[in-house]
C-alpha atoms as a PDB file:
ATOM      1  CA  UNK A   1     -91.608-164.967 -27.148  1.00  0.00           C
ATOM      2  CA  UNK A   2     -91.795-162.297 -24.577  1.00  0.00           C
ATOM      3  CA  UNK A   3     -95.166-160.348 -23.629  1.00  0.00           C
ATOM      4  CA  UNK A   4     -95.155-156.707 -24.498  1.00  0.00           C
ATOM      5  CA  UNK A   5     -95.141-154.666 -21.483  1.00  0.00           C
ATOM      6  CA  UNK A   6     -96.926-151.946 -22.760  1.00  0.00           C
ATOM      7  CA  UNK A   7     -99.762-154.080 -23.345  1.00  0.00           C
ATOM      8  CA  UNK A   8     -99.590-156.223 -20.052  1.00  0.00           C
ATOM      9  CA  UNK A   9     -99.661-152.638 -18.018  1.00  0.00           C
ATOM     10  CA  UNK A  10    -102.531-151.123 -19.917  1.00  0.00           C
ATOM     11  CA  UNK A  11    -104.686-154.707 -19.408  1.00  0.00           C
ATOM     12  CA  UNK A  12    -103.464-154.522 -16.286  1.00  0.00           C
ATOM     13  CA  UNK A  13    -104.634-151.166 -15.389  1.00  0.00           C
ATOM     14  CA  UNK A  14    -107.702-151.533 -16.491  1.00  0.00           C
ATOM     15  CA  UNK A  15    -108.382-154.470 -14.655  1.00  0.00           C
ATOM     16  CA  UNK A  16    -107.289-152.909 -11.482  1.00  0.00           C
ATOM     17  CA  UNK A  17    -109.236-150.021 -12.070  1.00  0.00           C
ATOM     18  CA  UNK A  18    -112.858-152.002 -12.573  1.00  0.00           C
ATOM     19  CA  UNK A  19    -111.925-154.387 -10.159  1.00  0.00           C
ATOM     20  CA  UNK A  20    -111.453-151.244  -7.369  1.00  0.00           C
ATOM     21  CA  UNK A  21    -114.693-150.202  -8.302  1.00  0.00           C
ATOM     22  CA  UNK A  22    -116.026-153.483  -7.531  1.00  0.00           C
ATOM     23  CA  UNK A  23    -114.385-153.472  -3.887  1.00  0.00           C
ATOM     24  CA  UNK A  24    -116.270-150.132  -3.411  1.00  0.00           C
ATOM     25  CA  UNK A  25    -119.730-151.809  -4.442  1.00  0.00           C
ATOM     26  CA  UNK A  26    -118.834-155.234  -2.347  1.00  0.00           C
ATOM     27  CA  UNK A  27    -118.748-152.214   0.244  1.00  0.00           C
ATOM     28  CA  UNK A  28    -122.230-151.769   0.248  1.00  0.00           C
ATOM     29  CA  UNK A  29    -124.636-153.528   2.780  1.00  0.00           C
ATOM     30  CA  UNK A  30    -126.601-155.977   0.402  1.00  0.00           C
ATOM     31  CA  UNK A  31    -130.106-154.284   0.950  1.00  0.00           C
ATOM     32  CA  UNK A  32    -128.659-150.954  -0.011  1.00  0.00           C
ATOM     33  CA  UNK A  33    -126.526-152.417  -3.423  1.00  0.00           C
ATOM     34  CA  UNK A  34    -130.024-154.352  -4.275  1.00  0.00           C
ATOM     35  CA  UNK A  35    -132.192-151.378  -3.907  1.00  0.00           C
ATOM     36  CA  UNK A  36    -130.035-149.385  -6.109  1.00  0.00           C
ATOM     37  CA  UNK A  37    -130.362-150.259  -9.806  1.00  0.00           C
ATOM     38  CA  UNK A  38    -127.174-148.346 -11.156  1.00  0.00           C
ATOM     39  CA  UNK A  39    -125.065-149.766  -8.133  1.00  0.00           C
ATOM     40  CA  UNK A  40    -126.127-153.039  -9.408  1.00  0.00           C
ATOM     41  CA  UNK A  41    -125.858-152.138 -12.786  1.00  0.00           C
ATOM     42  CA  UNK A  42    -122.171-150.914 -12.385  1.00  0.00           C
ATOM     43  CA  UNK A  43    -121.123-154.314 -10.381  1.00  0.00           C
ATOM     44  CA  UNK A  44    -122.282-156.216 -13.896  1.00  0.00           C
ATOM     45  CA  UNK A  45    -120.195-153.351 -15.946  1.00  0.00           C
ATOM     46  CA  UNK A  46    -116.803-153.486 -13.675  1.00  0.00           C
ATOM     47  CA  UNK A  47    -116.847-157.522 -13.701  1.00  0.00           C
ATOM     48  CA  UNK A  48    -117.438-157.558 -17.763  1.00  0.00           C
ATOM     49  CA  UNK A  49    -114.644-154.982 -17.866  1.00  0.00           C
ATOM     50  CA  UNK A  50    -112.302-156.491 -15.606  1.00  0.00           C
ATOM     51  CA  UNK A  51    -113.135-160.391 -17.178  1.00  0.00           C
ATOM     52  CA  UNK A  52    -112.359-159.097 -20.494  1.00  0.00           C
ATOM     53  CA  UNK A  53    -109.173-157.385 -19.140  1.00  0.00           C
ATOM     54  CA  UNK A  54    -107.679-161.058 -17.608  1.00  0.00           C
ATOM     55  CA  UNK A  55    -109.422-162.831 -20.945  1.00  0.00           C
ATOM     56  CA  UNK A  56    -107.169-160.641 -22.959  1.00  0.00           C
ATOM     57  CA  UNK A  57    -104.061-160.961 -20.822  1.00  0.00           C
ATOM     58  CA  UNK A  58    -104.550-164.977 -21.386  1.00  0.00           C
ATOM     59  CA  UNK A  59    -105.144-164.398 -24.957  1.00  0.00           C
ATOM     60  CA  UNK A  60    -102.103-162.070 -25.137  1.00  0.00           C
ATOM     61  CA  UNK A  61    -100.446-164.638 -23.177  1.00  0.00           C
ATOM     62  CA  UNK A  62    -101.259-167.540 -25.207  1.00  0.00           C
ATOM     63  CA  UNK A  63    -100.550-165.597 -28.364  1.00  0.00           C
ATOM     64  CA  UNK A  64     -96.953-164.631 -27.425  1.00  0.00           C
ATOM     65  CA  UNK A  65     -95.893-168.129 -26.000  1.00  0.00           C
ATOM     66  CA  UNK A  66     -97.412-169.827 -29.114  1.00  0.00           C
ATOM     67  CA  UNK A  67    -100.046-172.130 -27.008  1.00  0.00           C
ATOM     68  CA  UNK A  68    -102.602-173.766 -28.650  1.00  0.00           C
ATOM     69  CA  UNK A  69    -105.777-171.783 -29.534  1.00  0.00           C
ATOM     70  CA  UNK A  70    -108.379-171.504 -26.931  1.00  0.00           C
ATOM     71  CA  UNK A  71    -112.065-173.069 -27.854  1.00  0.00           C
ATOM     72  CA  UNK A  72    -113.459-170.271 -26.194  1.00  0.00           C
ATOM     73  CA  UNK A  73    -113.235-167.239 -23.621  1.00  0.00           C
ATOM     74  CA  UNK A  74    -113.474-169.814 -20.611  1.00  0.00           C
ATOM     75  CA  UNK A  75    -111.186-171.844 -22.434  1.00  0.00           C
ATOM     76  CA  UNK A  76    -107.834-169.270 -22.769  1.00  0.00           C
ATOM     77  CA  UNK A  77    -107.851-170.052 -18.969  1.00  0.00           C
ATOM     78  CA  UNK A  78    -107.306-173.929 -19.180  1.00  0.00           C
ATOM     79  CA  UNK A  79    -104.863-173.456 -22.159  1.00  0.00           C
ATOM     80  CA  UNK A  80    -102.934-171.134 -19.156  1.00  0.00           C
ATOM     81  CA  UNK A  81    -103.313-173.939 -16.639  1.00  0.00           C
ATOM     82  CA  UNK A  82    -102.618-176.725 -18.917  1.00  0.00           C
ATOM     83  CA  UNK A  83     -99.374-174.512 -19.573  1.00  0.00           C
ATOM     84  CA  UNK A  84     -98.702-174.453 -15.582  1.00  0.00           C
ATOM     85  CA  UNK A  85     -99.589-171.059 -15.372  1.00  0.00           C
ATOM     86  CA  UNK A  86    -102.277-171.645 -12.705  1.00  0.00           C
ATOM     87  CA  UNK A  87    -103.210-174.773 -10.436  1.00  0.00           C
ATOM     88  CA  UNK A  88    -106.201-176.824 -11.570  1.00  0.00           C
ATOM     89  CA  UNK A  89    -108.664-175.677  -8.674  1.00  0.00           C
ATOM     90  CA  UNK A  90    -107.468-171.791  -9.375  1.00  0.00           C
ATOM     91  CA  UNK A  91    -108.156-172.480 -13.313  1.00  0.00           C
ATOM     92  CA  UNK A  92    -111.680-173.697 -12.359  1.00  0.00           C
ATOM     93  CA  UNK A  93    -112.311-170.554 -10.792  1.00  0.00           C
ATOM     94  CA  UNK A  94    -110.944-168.251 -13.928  1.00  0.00           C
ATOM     95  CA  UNK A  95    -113.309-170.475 -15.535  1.00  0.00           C
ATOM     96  CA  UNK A  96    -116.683-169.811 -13.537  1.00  0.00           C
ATOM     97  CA  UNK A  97    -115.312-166.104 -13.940  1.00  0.00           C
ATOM     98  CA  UNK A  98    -115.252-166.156 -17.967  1.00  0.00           C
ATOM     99  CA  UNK A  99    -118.312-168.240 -17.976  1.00  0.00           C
ATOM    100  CA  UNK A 100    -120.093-165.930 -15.380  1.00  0.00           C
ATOM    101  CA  UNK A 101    -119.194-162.408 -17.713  1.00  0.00           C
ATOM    102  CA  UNK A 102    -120.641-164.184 -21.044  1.00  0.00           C
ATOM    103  CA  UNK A 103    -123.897-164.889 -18.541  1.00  0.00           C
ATOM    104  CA  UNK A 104    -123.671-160.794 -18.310  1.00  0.00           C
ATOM    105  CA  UNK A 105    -122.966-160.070 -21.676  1.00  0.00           C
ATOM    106  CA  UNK A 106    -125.568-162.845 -23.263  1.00  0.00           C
ATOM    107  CA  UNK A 107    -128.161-163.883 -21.153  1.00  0.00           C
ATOM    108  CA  UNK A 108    -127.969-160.062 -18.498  1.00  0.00           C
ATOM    109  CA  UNK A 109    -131.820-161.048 -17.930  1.00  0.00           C
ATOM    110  CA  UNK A 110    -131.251-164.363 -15.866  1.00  0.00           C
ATOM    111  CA  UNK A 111    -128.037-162.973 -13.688  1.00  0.00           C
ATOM    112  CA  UNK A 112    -129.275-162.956 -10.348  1.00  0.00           C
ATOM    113  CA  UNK A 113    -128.489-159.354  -8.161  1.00  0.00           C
ATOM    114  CA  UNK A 114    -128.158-161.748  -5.328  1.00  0.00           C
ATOM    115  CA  UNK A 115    -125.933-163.547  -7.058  1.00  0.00           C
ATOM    116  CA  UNK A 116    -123.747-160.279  -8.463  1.00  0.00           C
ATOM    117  CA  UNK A 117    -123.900-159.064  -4.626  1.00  0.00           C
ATOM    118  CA  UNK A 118    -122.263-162.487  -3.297  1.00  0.00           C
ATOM    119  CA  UNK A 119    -119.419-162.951  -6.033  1.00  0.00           C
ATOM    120  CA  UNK A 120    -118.568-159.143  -5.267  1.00  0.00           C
ATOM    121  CA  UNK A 121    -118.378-160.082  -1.379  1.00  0.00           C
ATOM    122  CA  UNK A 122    -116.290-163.615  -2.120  1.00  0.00           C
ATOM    123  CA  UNK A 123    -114.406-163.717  -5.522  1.00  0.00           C
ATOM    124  CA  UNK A 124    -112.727-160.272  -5.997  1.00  0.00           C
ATOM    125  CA  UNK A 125    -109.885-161.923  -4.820  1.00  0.00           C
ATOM    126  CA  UNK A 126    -109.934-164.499  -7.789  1.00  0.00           C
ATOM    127  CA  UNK A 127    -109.157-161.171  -9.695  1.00  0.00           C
ATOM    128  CA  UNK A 128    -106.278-160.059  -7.668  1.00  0.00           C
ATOM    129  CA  UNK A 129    -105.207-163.840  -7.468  1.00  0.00           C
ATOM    130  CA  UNK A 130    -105.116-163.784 -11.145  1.00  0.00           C
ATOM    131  CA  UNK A 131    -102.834-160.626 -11.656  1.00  0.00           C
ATOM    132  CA  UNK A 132    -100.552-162.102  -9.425  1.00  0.00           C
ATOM    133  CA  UNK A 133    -100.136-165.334 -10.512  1.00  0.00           C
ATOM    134  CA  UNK A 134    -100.309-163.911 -14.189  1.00  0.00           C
ATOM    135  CA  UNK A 135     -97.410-161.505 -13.555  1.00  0.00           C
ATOM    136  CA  UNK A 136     -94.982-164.476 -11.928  1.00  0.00           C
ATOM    137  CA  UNK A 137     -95.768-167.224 -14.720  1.00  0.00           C
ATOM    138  CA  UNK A 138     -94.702-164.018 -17.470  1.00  0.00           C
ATOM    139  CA  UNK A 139     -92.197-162.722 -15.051  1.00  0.00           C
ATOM    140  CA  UNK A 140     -93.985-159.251 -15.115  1.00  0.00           C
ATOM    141  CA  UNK A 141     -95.114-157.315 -12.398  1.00  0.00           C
ATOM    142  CA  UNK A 142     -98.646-156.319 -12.733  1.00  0.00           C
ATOM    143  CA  UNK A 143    -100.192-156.670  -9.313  1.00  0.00           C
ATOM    144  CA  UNK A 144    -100.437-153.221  -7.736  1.00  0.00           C
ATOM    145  CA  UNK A 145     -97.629-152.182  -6.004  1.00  0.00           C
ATOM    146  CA  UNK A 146     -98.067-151.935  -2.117  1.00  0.00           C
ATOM    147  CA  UNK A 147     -98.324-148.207  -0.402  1.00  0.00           C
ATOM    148  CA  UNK A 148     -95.066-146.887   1.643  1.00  0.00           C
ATOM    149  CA  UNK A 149     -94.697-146.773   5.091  1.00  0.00           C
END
């Protein structure tokens, strides 16, 4: 069954938009982003929003194509790669990113700012990754489309 474009655009806009707010926080010299409590605060926000954004596009995903139900969030991410959607090492990663946003959502006390400040600097392209790979598997376009000239 074929994804609904309407849907895949709208998840996919919304991911793009948190995930160019992170690139404007991963910005930030780490002593500055650390010092600043909303800065930090907003890095947690935009990677909830844009984790939720690529859960949903699995689960959308997954739904459509008629894959077998995912355990869990981190899960809809190794039904996708068991499906060929993504290799195993790039699943693990989707994984660590679903597993790292419930640490946000559940347990926001013991997530590290450290640890926000050195995903923002090293995984945002796990996100981008994602949309890309996403789009070709449900031959979609959904990555953003590059500026002319």
């Amino acid at each position: 069954m074929a994804l609904n474009p309407d849907r895949v655009t709208r998840l996919a806009g919304e991911l793009l938009r948190a995930l160019g707010r992170l690139k404007e926080l991963a910005a930030l010299p780490q002593e500055r982003f650390l010092a600043d409590p909303d800065k930090v605060g907003s890095a947690k926000y935009h990677f909830v929003v844009a984790s939720e954004a690529a859960i949903d596009l699995a689960n959308h995903a997954i739904a459509q194509r008629r894959l077998r139900a995912p355990e869990d969030y981190a899960d809809t991410f190794r039904v996708l790669g068991e499906a060929g959607w993504f290799d195993a090492e790039f699943t693990d990663a989707l994984v660590k990113m679903a597993r790292f946003r419930n640490r946000l959502v559940h347990l926001y006390w013991d997530v590290d700012d450290r640890e926000v400040h050195r995903l923002l600097n090293e995984r945002l392209g796990d996100l981008e990754r994602f949309l890309a790979e996403f789009g070709r598997a449900a031959g979609l376009s959904v990555a953003p489309e590059e500026p002319a000239g």
